[in-house]
PDB file of N, CA and C in Angstrom:
ATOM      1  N   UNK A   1      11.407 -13.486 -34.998  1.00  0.00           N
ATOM      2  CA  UNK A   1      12.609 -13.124 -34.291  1.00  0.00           C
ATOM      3  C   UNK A   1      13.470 -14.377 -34.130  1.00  0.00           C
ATOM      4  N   UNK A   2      14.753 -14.070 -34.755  1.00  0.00           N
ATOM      5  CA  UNK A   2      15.711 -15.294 -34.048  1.00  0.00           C
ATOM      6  C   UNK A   2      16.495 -15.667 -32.675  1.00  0.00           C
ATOM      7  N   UNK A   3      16.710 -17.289 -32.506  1.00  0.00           N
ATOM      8  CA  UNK A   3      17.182 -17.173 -30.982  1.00  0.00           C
ATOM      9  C   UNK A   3      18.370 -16.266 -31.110  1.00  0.00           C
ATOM     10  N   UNK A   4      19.466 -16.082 -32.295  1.00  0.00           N
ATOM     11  CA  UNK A   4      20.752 -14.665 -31.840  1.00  0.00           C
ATOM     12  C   UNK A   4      20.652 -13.828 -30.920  1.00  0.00           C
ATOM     13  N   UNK A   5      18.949 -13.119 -31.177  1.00  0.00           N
ATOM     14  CA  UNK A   5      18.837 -11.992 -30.428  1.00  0.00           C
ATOM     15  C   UNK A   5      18.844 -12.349 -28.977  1.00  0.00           C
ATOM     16  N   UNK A   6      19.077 -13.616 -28.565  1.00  0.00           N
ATOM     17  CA  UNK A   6      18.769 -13.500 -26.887  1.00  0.00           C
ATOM     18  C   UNK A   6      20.077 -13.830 -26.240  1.00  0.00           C
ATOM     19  N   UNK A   7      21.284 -13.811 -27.508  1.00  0.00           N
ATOM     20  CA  UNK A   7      22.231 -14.008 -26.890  1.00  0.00           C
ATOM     21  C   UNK A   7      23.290 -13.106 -26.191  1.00  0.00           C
ATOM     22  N   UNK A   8      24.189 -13.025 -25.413  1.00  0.00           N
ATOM     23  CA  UNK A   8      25.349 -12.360 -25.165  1.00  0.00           C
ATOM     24  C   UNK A   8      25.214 -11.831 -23.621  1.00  0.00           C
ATOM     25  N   UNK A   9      25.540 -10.610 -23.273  1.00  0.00           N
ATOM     26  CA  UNK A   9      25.127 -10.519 -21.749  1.00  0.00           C
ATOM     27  C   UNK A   9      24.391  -9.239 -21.473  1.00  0.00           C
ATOM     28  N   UNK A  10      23.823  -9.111 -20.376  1.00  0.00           N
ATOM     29  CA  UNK A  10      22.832  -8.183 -20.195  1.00  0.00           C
ATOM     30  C   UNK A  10      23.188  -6.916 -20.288  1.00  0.00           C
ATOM     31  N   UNK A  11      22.760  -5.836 -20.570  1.00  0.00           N
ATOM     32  CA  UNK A  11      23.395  -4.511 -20.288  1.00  0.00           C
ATOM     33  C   UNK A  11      23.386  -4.135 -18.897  1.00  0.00           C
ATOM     34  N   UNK A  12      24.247  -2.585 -18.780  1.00  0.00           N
ATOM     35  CA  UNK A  12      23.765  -2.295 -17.151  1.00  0.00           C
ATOM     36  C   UNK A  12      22.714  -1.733 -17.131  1.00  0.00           C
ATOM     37  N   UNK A  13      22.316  -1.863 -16.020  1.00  0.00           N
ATOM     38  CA  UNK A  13      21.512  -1.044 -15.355  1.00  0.00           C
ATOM     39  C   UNK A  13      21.809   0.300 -14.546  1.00  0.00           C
ATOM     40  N   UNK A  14      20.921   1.446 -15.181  1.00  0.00           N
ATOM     41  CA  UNK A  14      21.278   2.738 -15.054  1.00  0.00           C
ATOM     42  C   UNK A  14      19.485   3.127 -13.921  1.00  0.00           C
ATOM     43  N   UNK A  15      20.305   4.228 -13.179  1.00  0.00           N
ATOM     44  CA  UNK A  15      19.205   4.950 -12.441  1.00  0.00           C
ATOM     45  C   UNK A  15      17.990   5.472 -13.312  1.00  0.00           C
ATOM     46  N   UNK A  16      16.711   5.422 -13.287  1.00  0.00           N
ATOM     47  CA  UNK A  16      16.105   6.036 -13.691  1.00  0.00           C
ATOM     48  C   UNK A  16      14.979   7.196 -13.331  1.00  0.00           C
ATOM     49  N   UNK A  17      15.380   7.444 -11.838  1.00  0.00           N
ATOM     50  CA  UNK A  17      14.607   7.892 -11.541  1.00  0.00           C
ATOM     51  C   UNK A  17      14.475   8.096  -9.635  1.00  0.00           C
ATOM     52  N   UNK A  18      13.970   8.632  -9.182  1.00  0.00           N
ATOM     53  CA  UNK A  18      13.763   8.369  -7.491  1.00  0.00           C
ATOM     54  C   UNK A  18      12.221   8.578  -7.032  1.00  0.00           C
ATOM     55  N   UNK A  19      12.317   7.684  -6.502  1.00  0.00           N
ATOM     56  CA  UNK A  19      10.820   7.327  -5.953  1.00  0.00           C
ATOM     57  C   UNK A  19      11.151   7.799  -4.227  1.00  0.00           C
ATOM     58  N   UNK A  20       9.944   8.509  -3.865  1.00  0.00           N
ATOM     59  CA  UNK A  20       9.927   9.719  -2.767  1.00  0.00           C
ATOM     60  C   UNK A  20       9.027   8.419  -1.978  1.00  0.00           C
ATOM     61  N   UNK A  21       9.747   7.634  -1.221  1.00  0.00           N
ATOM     62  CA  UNK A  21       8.586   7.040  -0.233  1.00  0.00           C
ATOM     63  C   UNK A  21       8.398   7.351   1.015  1.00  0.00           C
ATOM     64  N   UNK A  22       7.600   7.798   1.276  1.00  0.00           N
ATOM     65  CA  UNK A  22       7.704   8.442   2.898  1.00  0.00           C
ATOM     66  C   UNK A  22       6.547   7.265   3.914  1.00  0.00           C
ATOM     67  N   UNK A  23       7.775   6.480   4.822  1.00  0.00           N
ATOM     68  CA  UNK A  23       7.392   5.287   5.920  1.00  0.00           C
ATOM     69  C   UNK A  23       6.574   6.174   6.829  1.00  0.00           C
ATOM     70  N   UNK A  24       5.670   5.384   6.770  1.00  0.00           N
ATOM     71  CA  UNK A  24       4.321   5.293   7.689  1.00  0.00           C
ATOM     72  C   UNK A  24       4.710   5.250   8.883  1.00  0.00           C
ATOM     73  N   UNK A  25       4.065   5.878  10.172  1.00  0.00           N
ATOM     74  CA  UNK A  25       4.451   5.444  11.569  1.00  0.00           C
ATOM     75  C   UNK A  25       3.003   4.241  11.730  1.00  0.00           C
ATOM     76  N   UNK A  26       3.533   3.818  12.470  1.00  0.00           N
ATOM     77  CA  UNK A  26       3.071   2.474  13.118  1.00  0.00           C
ATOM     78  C   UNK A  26       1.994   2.524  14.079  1.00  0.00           C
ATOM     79  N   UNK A  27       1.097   1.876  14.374  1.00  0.00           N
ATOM     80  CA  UNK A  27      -0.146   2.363  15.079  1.00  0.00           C
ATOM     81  C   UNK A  27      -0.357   1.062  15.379  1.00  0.00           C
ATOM     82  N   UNK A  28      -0.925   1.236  16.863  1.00  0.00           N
ATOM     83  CA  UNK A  28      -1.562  -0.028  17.854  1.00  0.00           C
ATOM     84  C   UNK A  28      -2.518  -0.840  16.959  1.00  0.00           C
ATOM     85  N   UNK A  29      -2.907  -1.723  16.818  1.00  0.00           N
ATOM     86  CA  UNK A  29      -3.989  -3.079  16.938  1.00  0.00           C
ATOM     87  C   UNK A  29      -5.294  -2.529  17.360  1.00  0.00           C
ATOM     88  N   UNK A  30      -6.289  -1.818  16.679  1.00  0.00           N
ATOM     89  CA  UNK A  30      -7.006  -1.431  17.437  1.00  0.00           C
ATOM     90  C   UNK A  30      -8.355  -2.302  16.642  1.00  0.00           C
ATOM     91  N   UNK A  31      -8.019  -3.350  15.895  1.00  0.00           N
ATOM     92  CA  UNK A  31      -9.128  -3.880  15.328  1.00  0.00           C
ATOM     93  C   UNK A  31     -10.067  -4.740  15.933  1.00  0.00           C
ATOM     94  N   UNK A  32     -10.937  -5.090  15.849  1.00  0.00           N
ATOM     95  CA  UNK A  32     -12.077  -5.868  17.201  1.00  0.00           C
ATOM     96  C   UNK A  32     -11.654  -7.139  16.373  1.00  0.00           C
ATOM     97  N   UNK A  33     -11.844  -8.219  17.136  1.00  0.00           N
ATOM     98  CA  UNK A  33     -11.772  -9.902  16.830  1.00  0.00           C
ATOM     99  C   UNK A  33     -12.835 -10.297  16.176  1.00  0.00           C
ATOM    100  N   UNK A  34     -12.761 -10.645  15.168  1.00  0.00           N
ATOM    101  CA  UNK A  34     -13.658 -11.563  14.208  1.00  0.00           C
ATOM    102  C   UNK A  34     -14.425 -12.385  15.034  1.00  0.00           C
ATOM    103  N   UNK A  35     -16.140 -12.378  14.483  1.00  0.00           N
ATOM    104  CA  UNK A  35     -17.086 -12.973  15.157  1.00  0.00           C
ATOM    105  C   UNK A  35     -17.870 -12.929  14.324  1.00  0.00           C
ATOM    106  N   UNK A  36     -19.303 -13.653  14.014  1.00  0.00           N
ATOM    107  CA  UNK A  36     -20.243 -14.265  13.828  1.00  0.00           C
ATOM    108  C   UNK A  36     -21.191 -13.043  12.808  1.00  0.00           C
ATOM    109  N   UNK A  37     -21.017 -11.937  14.140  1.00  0.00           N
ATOM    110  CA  UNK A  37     -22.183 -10.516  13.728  1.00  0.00           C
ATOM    111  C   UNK A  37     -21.230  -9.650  14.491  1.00  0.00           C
ATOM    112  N   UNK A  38     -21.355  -8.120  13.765  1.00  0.00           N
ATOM    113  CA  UNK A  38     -20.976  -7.202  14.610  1.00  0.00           C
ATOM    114  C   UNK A  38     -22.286  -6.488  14.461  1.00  0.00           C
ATOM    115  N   UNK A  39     -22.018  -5.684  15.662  1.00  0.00           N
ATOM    116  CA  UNK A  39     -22.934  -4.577  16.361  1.00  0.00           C
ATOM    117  C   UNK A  39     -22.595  -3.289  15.151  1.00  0.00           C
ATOM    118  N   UNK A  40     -23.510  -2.074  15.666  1.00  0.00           N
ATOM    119  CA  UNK A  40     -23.392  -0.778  14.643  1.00  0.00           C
ATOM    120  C   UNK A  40     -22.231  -0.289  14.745  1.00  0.00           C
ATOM    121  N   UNK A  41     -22.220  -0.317  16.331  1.00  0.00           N
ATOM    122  CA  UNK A  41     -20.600   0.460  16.678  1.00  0.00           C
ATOM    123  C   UNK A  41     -19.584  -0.009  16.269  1.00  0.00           C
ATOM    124  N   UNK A  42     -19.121  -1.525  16.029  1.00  0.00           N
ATOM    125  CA  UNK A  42     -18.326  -2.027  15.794  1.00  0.00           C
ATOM    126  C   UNK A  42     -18.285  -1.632  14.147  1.00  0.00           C
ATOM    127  N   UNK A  43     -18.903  -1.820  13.212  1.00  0.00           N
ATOM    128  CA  UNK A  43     -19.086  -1.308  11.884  1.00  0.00           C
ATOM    129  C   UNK A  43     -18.698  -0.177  11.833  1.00  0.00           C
ATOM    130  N   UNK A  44     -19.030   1.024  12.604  1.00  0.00           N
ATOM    131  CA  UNK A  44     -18.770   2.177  12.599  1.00  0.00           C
ATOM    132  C   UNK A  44     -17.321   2.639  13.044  1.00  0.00           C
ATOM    133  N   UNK A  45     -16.790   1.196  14.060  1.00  0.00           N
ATOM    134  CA  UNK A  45     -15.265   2.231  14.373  1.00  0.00           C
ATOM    135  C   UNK A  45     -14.551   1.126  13.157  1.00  0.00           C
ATOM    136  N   UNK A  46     -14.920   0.300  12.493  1.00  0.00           N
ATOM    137  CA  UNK A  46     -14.158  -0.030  11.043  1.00  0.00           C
ATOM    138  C   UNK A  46     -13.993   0.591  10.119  1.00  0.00           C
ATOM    139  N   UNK A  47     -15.549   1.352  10.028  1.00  0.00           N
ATOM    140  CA  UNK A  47     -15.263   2.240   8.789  1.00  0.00           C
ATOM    141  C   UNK A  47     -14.741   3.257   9.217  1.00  0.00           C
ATOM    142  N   UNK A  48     -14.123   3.533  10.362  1.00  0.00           N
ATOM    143  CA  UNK A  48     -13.795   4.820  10.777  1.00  0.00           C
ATOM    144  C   UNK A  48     -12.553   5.394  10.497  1.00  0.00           C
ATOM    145  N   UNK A  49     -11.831   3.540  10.967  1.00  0.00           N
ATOM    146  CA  UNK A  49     -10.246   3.147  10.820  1.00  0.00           C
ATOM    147  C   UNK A  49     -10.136   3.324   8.987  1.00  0.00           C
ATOM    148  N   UNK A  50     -10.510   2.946   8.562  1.00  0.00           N
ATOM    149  CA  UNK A  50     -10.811   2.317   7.023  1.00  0.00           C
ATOM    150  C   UNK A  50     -10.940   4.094   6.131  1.00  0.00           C
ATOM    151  N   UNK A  51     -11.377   5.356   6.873  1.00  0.00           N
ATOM    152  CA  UNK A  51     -11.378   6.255   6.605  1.00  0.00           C
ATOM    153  C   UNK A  51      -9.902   6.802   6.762  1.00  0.00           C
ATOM    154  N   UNK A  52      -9.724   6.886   7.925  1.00  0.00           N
ATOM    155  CA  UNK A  52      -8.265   7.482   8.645  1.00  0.00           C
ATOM    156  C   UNK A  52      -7.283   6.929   7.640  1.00  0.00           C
ATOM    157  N   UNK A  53      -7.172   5.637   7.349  1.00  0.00           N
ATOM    158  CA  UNK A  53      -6.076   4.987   6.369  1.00  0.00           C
ATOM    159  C   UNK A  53      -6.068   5.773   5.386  1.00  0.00           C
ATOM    160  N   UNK A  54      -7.167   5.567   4.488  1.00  0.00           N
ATOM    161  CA  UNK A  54      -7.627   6.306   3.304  1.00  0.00           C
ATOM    162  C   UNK A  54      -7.022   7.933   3.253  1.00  0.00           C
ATOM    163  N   UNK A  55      -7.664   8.627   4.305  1.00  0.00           N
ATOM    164  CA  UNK A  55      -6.773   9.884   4.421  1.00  0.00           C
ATOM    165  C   UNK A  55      -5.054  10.090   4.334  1.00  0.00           C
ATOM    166  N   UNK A  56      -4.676   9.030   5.146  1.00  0.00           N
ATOM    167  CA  UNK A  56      -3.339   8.988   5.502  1.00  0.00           C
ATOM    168  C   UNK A  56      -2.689   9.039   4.250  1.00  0.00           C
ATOM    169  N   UNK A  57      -3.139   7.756   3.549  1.00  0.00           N
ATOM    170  CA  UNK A  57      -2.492   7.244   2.306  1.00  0.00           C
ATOM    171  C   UNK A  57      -2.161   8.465   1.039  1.00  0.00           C
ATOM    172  N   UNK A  58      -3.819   9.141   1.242  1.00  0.00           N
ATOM    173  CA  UNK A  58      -4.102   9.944   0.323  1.00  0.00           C
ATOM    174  C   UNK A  58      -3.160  11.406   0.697  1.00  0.00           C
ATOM    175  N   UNK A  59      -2.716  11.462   2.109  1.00  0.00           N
ATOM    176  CA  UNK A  59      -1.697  12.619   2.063  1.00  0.00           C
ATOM    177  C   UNK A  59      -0.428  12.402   1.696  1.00  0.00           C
ATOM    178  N   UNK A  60      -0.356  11.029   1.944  1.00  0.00           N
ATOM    179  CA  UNK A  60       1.413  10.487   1.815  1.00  0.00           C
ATOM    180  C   UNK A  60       1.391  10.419   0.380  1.00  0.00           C
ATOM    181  N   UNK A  61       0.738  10.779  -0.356  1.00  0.00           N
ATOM    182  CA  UNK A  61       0.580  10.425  -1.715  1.00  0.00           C
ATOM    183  C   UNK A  61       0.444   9.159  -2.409  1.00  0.00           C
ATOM    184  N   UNK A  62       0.405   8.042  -1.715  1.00  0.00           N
ATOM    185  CA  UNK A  62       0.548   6.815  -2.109  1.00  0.00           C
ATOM    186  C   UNK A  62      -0.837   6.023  -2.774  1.00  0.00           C
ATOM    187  N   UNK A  63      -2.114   7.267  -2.528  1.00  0.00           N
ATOM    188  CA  UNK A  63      -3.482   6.791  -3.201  1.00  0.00           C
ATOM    189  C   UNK A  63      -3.516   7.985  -3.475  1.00  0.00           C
ATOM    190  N   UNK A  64      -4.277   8.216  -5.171  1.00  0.00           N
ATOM    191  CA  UNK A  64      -5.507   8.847  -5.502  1.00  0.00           C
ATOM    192  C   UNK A  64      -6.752   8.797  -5.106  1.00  0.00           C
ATOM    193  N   UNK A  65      -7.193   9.803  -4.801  1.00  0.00           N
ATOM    194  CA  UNK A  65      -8.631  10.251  -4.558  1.00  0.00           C
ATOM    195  C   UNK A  65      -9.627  11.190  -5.759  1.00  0.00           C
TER     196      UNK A  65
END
């Protein structure tokens, strides 16, 4: 390929499309503070949060499942 081809000016830019994003509502801090060891419970309300996201995401369409 020669440098010609990289000359002159860019074309426009045309719409291609619309992307459907639907904003998340916002939710409290409910994560425990980093430490050393956690307890079961503490594991358990992580993976709990870590589920709920997962769902969320997966309704807003923004993950496959």
């Amino acid at each position: 390929m020669s440098e010609d081809n990289f000359g002159g000016t860019p074309g426009t830019w045309k719409p291609f499309g619309i992307v459907n994003m639907i904003k998340a509502n916002s939710s409290a801090d409910t994560a425990i503070a980093a430490g050393g060891t956690y307890t079961q419970s503490e594991v358990q309300s992580i993976l709990t949060e870590l589920r709920e996201l997962k769902s969320k995401m997966s309704t807003a369409g923004i993950l496959a499942v």
